[in-house]
C-alpha atoms as a PDB file:
ATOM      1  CA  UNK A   1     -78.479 -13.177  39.720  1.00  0.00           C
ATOM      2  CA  UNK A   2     -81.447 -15.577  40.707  1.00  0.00           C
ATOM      3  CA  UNK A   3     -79.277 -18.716  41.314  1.00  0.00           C
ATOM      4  CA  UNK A   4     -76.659 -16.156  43.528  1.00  0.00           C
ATOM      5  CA  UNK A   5     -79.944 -14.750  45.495  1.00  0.00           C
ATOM      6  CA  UNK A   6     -81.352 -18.165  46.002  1.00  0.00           C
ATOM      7  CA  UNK A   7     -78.119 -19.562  47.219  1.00  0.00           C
ATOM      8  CA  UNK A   8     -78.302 -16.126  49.453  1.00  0.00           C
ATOM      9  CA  UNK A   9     -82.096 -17.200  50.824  1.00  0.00           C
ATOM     10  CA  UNK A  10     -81.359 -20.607  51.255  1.00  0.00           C
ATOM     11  CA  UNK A  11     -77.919 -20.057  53.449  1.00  0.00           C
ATOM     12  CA  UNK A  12     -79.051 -17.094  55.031  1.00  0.00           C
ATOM     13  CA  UNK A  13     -77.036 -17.012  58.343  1.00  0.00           C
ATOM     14  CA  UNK A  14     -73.808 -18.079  56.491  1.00  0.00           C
ATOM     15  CA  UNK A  15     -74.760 -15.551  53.392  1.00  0.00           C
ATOM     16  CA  UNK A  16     -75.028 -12.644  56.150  1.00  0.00           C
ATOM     17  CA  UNK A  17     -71.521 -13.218  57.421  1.00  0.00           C
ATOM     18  CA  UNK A  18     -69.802 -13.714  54.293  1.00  0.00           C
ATOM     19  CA  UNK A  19     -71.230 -10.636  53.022  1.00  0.00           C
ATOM     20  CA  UNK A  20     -70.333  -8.638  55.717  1.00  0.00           C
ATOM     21  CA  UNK A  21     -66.520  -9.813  56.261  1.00  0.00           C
ATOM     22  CA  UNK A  22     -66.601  -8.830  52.378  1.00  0.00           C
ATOM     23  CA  UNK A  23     -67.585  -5.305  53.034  1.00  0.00           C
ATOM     24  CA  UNK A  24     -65.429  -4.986  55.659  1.00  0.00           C
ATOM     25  CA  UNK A  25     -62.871  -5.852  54.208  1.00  0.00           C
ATOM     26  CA  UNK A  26     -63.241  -3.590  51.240  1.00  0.00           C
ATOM     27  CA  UNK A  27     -63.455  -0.608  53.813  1.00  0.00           C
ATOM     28  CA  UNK A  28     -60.413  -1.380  55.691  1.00  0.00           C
ATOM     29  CA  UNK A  29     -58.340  -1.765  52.838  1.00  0.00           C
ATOM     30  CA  UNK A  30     -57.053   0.996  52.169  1.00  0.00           C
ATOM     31  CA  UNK A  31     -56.537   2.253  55.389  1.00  0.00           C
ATOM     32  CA  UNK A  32     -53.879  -0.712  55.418  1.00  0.00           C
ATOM     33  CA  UNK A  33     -52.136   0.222  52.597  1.00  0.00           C
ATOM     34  CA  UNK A  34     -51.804   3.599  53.153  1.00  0.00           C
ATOM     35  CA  UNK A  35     -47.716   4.658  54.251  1.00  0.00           C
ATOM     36  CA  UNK A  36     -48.870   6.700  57.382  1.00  0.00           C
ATOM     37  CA  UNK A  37     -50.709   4.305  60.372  1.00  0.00           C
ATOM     38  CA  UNK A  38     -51.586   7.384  62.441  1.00  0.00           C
ATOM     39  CA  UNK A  39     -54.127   9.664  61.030  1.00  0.00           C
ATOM     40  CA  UNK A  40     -54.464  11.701  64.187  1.00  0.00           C
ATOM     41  CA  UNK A  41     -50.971  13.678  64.090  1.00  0.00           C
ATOM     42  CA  UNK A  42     -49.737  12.259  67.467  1.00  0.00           C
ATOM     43  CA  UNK A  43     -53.592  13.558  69.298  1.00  0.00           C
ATOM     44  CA  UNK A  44     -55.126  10.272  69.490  1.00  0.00           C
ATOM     45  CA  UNK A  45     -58.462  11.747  68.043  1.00  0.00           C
ATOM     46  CA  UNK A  46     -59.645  11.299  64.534  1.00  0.00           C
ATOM     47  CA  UNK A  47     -59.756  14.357  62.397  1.00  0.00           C
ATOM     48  CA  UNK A  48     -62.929  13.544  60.243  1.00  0.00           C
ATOM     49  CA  UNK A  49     -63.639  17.130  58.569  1.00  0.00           C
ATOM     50  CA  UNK A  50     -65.443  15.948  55.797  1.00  0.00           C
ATOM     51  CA  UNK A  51     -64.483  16.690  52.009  1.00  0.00           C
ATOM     52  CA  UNK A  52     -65.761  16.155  48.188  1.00  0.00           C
ATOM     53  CA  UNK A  53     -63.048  13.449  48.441  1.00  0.00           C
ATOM     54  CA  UNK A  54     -64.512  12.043  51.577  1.00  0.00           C
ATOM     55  CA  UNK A  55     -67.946  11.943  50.727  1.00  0.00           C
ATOM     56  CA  UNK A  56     -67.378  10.725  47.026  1.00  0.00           C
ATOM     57  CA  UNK A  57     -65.551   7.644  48.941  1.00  0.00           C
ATOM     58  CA  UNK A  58     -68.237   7.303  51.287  1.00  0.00           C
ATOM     59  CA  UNK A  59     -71.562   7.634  49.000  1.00  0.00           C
ATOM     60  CA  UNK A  60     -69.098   5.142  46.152  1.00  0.00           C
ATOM     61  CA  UNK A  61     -68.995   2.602  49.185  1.00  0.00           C
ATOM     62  CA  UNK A  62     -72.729   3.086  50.390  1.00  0.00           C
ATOM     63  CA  UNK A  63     -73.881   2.300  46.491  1.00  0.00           C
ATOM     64  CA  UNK A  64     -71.571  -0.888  47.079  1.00  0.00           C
ATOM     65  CA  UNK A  65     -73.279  -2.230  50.121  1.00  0.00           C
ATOM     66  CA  UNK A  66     -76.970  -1.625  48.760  1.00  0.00           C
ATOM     67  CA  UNK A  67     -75.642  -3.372  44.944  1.00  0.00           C
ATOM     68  CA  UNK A  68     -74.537  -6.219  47.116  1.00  0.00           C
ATOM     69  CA  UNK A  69     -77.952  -6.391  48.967  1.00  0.00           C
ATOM     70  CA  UNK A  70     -79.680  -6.381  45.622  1.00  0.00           C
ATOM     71  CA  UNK A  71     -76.998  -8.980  44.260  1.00  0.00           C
ATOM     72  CA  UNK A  72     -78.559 -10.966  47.001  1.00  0.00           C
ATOM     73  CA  UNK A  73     -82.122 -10.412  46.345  1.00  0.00           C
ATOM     74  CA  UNK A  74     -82.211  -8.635  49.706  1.00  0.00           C
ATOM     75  CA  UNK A  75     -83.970  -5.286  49.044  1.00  0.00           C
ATOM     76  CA  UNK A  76     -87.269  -6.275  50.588  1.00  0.00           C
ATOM     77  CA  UNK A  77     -87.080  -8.864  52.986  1.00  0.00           C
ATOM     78  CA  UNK A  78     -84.063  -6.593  54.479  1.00  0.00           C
ATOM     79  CA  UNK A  79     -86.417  -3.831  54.825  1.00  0.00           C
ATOM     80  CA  UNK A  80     -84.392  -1.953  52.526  1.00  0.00           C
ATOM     81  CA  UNK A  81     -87.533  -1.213  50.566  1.00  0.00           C
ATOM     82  CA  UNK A  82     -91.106  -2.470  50.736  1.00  0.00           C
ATOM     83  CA  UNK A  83     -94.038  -1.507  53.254  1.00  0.00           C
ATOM     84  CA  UNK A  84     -93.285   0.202  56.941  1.00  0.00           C
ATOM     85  CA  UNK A  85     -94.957   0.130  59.842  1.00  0.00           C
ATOM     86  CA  UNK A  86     -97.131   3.269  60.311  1.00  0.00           C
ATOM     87  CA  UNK A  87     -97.384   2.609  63.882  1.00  0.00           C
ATOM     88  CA  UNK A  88     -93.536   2.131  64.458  1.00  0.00           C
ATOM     89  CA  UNK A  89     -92.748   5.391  62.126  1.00  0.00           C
ATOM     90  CA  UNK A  90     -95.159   7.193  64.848  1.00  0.00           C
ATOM     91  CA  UNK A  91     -92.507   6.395  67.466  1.00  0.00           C
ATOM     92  CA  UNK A  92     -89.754   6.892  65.397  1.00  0.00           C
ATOM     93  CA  UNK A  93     -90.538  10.768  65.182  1.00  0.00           C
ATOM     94  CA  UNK A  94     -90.191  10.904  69.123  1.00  0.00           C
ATOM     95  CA  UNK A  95     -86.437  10.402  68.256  1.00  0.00           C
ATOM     96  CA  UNK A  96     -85.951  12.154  64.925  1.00  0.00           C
ATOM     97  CA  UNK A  97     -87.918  15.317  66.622  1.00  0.00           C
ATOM     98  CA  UNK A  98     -85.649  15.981  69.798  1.00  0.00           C
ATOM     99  CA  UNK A  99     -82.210  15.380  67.596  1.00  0.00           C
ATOM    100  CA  UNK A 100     -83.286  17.364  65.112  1.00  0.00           C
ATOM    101  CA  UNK A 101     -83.539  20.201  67.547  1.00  0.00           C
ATOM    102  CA  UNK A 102     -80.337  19.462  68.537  1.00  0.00           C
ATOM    103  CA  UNK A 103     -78.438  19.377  65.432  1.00  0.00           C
ATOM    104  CA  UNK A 104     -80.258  22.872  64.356  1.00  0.00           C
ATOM    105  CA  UNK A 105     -78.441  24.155  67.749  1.00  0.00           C
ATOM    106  CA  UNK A 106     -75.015  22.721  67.068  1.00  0.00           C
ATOM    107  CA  UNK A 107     -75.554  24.124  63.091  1.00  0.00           C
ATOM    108  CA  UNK A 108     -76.174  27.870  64.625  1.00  0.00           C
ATOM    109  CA  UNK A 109     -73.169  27.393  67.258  1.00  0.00           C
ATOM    110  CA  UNK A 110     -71.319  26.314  64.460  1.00  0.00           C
ATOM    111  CA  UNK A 111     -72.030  29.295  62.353  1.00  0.00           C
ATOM    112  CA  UNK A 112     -71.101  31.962  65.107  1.00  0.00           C
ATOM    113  CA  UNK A 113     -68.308  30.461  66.365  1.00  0.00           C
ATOM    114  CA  UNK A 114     -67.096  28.559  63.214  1.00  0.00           C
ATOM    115  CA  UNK A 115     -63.126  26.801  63.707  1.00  0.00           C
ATOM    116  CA  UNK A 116     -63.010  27.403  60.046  1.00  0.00           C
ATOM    117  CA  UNK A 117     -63.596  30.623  57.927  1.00  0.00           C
ATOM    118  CA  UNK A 118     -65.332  28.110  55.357  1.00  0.00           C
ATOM    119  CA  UNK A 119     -67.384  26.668  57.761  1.00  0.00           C
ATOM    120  CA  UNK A 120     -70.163  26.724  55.446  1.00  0.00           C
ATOM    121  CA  UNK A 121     -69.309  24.230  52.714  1.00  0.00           C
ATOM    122  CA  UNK A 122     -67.514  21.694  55.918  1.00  0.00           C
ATOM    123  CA  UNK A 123     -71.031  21.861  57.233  1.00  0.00           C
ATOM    124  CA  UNK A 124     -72.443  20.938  54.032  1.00  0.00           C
ATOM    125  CA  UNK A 125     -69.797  18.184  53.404  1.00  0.00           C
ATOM    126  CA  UNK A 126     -70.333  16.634  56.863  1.00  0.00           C
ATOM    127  CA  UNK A 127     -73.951  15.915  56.030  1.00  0.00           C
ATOM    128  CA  UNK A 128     -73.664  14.360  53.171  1.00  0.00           C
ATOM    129  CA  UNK A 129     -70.511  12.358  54.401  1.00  0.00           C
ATOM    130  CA  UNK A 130     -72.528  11.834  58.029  1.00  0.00           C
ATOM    131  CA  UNK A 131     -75.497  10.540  55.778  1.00  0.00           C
ATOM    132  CA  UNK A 132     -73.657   8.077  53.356  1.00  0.00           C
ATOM    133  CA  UNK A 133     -72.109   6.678  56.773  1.00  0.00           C
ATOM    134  CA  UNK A 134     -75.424   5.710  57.876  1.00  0.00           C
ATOM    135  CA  UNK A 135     -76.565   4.394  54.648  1.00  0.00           C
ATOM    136  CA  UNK A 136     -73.606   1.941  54.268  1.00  0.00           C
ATOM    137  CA  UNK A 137     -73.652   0.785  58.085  1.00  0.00           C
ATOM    138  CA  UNK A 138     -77.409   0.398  58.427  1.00  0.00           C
ATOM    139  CA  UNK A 139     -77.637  -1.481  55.338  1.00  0.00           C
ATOM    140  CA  UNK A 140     -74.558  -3.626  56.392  1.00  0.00           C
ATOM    141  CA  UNK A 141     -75.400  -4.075  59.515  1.00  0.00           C
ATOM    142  CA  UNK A 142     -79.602  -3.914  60.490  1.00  0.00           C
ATOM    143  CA  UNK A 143     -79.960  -4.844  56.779  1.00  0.00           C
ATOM    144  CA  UNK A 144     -77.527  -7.721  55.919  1.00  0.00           C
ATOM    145  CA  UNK A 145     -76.496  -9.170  59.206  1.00  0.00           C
ATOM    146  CA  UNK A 146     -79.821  -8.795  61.443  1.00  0.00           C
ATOM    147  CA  UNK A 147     -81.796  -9.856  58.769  1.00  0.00           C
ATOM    148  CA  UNK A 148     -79.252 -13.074  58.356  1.00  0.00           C
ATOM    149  CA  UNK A 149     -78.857 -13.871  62.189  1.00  0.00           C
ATOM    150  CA  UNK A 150     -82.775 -13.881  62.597  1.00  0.00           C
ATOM    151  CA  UNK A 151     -82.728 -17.254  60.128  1.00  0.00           C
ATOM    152  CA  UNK A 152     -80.837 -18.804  63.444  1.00  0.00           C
ATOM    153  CA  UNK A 153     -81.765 -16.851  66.624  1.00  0.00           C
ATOM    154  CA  UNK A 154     -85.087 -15.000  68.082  1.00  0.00           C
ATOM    155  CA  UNK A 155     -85.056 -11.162  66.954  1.00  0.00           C
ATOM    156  CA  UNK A 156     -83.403 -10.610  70.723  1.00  0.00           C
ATOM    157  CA  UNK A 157     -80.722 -12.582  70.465  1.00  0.00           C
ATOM    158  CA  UNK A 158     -80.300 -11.373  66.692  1.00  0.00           C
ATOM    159  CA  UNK A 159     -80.229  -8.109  67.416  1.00  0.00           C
ATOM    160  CA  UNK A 160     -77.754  -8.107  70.507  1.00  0.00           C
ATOM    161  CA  UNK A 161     -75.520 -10.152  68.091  1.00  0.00           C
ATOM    162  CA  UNK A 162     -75.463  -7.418  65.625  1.00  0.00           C
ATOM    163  CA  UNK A 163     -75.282  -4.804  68.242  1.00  0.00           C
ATOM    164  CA  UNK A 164     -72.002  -6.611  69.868  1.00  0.00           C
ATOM    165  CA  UNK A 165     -70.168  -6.873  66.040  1.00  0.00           C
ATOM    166  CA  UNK A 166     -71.133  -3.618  65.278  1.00  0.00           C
ATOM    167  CA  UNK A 167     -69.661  -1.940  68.060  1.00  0.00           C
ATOM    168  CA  UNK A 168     -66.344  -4.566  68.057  1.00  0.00           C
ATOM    169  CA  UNK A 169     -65.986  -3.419  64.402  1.00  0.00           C
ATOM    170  CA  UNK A 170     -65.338   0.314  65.474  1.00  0.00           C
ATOM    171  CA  UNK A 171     -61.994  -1.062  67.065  1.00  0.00           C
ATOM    172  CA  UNK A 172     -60.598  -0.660  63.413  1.00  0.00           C
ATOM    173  CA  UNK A 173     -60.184   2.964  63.990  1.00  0.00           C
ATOM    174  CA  UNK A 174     -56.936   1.708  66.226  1.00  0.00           C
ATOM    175  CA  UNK A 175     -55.448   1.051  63.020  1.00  0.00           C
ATOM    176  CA  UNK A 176     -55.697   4.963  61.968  1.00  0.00           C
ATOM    177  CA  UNK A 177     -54.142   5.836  65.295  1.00  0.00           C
ATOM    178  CA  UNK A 178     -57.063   6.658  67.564  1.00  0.00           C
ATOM    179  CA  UNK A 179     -56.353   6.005  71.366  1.00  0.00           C
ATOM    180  CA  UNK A 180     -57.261   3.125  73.209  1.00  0.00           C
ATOM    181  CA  UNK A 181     -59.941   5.268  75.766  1.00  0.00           C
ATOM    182  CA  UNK A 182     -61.268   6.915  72.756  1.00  0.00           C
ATOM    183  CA  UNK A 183     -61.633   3.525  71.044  1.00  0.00           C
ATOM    184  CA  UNK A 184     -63.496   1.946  74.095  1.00  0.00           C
ATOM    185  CA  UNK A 185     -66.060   4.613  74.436  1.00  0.00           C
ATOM    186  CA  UNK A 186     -66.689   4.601  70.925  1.00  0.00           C
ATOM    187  CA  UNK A 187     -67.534   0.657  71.383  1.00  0.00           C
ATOM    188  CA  UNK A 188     -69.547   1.192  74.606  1.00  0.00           C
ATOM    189  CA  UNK A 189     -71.756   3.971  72.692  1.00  0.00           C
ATOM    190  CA  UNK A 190     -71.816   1.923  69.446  1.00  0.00           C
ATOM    191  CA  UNK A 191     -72.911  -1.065  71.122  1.00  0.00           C
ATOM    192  CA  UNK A 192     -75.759   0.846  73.187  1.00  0.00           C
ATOM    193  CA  UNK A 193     -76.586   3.076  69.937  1.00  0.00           C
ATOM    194  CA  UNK A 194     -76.351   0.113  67.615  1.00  0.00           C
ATOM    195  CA  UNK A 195     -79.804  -1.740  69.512  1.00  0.00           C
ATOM    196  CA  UNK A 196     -81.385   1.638  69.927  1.00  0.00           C
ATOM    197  CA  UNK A 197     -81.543   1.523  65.775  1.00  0.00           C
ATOM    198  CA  UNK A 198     -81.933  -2.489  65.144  1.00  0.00           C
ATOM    199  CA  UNK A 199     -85.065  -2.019  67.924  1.00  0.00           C
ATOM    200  CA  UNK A 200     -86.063   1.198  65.678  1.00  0.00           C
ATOM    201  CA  UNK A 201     -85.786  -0.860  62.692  1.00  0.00           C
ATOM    202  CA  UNK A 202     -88.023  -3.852  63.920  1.00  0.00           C
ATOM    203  CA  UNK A 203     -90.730  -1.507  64.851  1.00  0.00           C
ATOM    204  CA  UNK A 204     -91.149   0.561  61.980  1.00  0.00           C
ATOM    205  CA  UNK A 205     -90.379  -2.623  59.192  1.00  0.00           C
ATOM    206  CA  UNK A 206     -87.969  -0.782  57.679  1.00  0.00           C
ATOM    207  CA  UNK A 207     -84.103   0.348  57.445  1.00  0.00           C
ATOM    208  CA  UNK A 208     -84.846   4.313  56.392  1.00  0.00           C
ATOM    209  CA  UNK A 209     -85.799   5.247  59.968  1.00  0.00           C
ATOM    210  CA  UNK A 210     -82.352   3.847  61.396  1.00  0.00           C
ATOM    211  CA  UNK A 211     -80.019   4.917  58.295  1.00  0.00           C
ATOM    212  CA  UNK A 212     -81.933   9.057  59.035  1.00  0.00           C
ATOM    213  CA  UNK A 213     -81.162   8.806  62.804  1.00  0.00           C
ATOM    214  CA  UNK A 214     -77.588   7.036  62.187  1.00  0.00           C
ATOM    215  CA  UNK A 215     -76.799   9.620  59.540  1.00  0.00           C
ATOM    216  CA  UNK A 216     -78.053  12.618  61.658  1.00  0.00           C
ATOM    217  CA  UNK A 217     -76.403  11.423  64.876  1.00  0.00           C
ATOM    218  CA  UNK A 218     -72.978  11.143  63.184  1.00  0.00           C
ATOM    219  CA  UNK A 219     -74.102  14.971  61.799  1.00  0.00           C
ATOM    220  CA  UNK A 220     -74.223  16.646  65.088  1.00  0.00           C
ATOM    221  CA  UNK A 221     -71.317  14.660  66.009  1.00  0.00           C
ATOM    222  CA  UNK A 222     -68.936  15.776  63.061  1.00  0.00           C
ATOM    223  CA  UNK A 223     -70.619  19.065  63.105  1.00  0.00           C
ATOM    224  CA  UNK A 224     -69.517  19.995  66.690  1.00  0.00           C
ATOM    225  CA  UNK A 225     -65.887  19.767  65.967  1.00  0.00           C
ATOM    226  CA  UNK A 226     -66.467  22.580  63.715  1.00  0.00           C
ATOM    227  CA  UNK A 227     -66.837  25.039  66.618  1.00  0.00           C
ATOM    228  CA  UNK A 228     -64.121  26.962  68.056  1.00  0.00           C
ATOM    229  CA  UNK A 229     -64.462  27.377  71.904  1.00  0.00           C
ATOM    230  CA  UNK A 230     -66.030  30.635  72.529  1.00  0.00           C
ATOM    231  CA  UNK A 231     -63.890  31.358  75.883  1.00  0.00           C
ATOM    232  CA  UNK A 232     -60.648  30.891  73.462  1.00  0.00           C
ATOM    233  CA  UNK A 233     -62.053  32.831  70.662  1.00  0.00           C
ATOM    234  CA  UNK A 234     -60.905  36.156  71.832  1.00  0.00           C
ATOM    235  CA  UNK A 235     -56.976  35.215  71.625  1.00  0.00           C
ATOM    236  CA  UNK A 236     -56.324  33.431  67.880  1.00  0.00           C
ATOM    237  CA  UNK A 237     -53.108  32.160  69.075  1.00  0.00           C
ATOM    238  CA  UNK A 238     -54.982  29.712  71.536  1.00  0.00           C
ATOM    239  CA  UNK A 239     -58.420  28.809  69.766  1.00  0.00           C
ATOM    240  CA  UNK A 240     -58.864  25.507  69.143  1.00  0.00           C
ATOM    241  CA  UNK A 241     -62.074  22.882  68.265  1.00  0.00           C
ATOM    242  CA  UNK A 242     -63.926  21.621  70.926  1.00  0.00           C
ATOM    243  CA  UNK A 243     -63.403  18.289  71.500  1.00  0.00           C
ATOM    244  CA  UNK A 244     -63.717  15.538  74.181  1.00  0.00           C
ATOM    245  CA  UNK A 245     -61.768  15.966  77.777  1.00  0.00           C
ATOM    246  CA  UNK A 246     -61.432  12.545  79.543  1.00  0.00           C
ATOM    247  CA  UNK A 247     -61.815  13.288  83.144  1.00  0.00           C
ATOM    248  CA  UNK A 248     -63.519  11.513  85.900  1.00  0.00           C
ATOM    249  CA  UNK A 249     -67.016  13.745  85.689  1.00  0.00           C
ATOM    250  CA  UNK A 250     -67.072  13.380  81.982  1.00  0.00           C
ATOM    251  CA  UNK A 251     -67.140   9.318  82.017  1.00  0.00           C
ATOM    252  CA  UNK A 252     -69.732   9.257  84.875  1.00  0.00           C
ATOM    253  CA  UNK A 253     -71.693  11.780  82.103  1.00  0.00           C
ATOM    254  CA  UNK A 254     -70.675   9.233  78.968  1.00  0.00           C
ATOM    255  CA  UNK A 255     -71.546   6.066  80.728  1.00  0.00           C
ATOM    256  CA  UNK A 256     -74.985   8.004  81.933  1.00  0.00           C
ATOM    257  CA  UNK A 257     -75.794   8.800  78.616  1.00  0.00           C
ATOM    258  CA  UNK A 258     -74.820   5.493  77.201  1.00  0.00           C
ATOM    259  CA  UNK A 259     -77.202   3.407  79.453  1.00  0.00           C
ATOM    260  CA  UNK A 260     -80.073   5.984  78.871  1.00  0.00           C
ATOM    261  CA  UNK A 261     -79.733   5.109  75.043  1.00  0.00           C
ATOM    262  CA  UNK A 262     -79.526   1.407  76.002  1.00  0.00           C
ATOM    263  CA  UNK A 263     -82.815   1.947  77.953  1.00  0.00           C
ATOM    264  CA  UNK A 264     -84.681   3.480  75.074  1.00  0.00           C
ATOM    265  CA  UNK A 265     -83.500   0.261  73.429  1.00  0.00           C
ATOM    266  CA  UNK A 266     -84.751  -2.067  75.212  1.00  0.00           C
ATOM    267  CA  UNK A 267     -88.194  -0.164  76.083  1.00  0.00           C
ATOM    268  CA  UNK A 268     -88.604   0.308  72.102  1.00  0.00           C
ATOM    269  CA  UNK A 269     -87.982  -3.589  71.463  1.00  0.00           C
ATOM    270  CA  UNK A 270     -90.307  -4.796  74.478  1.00  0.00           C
ATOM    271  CA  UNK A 271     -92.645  -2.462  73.088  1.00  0.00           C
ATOM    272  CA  UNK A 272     -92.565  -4.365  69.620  1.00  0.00           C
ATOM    273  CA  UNK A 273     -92.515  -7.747  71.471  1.00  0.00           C
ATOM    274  CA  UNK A 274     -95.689  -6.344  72.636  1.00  0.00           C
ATOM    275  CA  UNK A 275     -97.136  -5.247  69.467  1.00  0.00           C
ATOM    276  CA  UNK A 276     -96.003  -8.197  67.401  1.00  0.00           C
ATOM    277  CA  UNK A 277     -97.525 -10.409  69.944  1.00  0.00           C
ATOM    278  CA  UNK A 278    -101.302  -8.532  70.396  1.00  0.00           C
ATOM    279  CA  UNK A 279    -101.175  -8.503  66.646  1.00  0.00           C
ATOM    280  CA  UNK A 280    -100.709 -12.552  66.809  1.00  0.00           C
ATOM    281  CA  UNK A 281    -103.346 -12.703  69.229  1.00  0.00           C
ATOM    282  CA  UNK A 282    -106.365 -10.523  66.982  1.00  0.00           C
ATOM    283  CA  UNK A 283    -108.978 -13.226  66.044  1.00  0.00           C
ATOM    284  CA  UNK A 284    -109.267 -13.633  62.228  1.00  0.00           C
ATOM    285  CA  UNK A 285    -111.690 -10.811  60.250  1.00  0.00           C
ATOM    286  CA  UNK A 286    -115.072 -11.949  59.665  1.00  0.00           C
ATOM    287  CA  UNK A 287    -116.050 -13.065  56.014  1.00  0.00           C
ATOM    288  CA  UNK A 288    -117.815 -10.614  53.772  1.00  0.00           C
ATOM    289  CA  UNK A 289    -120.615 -11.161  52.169  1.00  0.00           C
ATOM    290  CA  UNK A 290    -120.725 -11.298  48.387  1.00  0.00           C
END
């Protein structure tokens, strides 16, 4: 394990890809191999209602990615574990605060107008599914790749890198059937969402604060297709989930939204340009006396 996590430190950049095409790989597999291409049913839109099959799958895969990291001796100098930033975890709450609120909302609308009579256990399911999601993609991601593109490029240009992959990489859900509009907003949003958390990550020093925000994003996200319209709900023969309408209004709203989280990106990085650089800047402490 020491010779394979020296190799790993001295070949960082190289280390970072291999290990991620790996991963990848691993995950994609068996959506190759399985008979049916479309997992939609013909809709074009993902049905990810989370189950114990689900989540065991997910959670089995997240304990692969972190093994790898630790394979590659990893762990701390991905941020993975080791000291955090109290400063950056002060800024970090402004986020986890406001979509925390929200996902308590979605959880009550969810609850009176569930699309499921066992809306309950789904709910429970999701979260845990949602959270071993943003376990296996932070640590891939922020974790292995950042950490290995920063032994080449500035933290910037590192961390747009990353951001670009990790939203290309959501194409893959093409090969499950979802449609091509659906596809390219998910990649607009990932790439916007994916800085938002690798900016989050370099100012608090470590991976936690973007795996609780990645995990609780895709929460509110899962959980909202388990509500039933409420102006359906009245006639059973007609309810159905909510879930996205493409029209002209709602892409103005989506590309809105995704430049507002690309702005919080970039004002949380510049802010830790700013921080990392005042820090440089502090003259040495004075000697004690003995």
């Amino acid at each position: 394990m020491s010779r394979l996590s020296g190799l790993c430190d001295r070949n960082r950049f190289r280390s970072a890809w291999a290990a991620l095409a790996i991963l990848s790989a691993i995950l994609i597999a068996p959506v190759l191999l399985q008979d049916n291409a479309d997992r939609t049913d013909g809709t074009g839109q993902l049905d990810l209602t989370a189950n114990a099959v689900t989540v065991l799958f997910q959670w089995g895969y997240a304990g692969l990615v972190v093994f790898t990291v630790w394979l590659m001796g990893w762990l701390r100098s991905s941020s993975l574990i080791g000291r955090s930033d109290p400063a950056g975890l002060r800024l970090f709450s402004w986020f986890l605060v406001p979509l925390g609120l929200f996902y308590l909302a979605i959880l009550s609308a969810a609850v009176r107008f569930p699309a499921d009579a066992d809306v309950i256990p789904t709910l429970i399911w999701t979260l845990l599914f949602a959270m071993g999601i943003g376990v296996s993609e932070e640590v891939m991601f922020r974790g292995i790749l950042m950490h290995g593109l920063r032994a080449r490029y500035s933290a910037g240009r590192a961390l747009l890198i990353c951001s670009a992959v990790f939203s290309v990489a959501h194409v893959a859900n093409t090969l499950s059937g979802q449609s091509a509009i659906l596809t390219l907003n998910q990649v607009a949003f990932t790439f916007a969402f994916g800085a938002l958390l690798g900016a989050i990550t370099l100012q608090t020093a470590s991976l936690w604060p973007a795996i609780v925000l990645h995990g609780l994003w895709n929460t509110v996200a899962l959980s909202a297709m388990q509500i039933e319209d409420p102006m359906q709900a009245s006639d059973p023969a007609t309810a159905a989930p909510l879930g996205p309408v493409i029209t002209w209004g709602s892409t103005a709203t989506f590309a809105a939204f995704v430049a507002g989280v690309g702005w919080l990106a970039l004002v949380v990085f510049r802010r830790w340009r700013v921080r990392t650089a005042t820090a440089g800047r502090r003259p040495p402490p004075l000697p004690t006396r003995e």
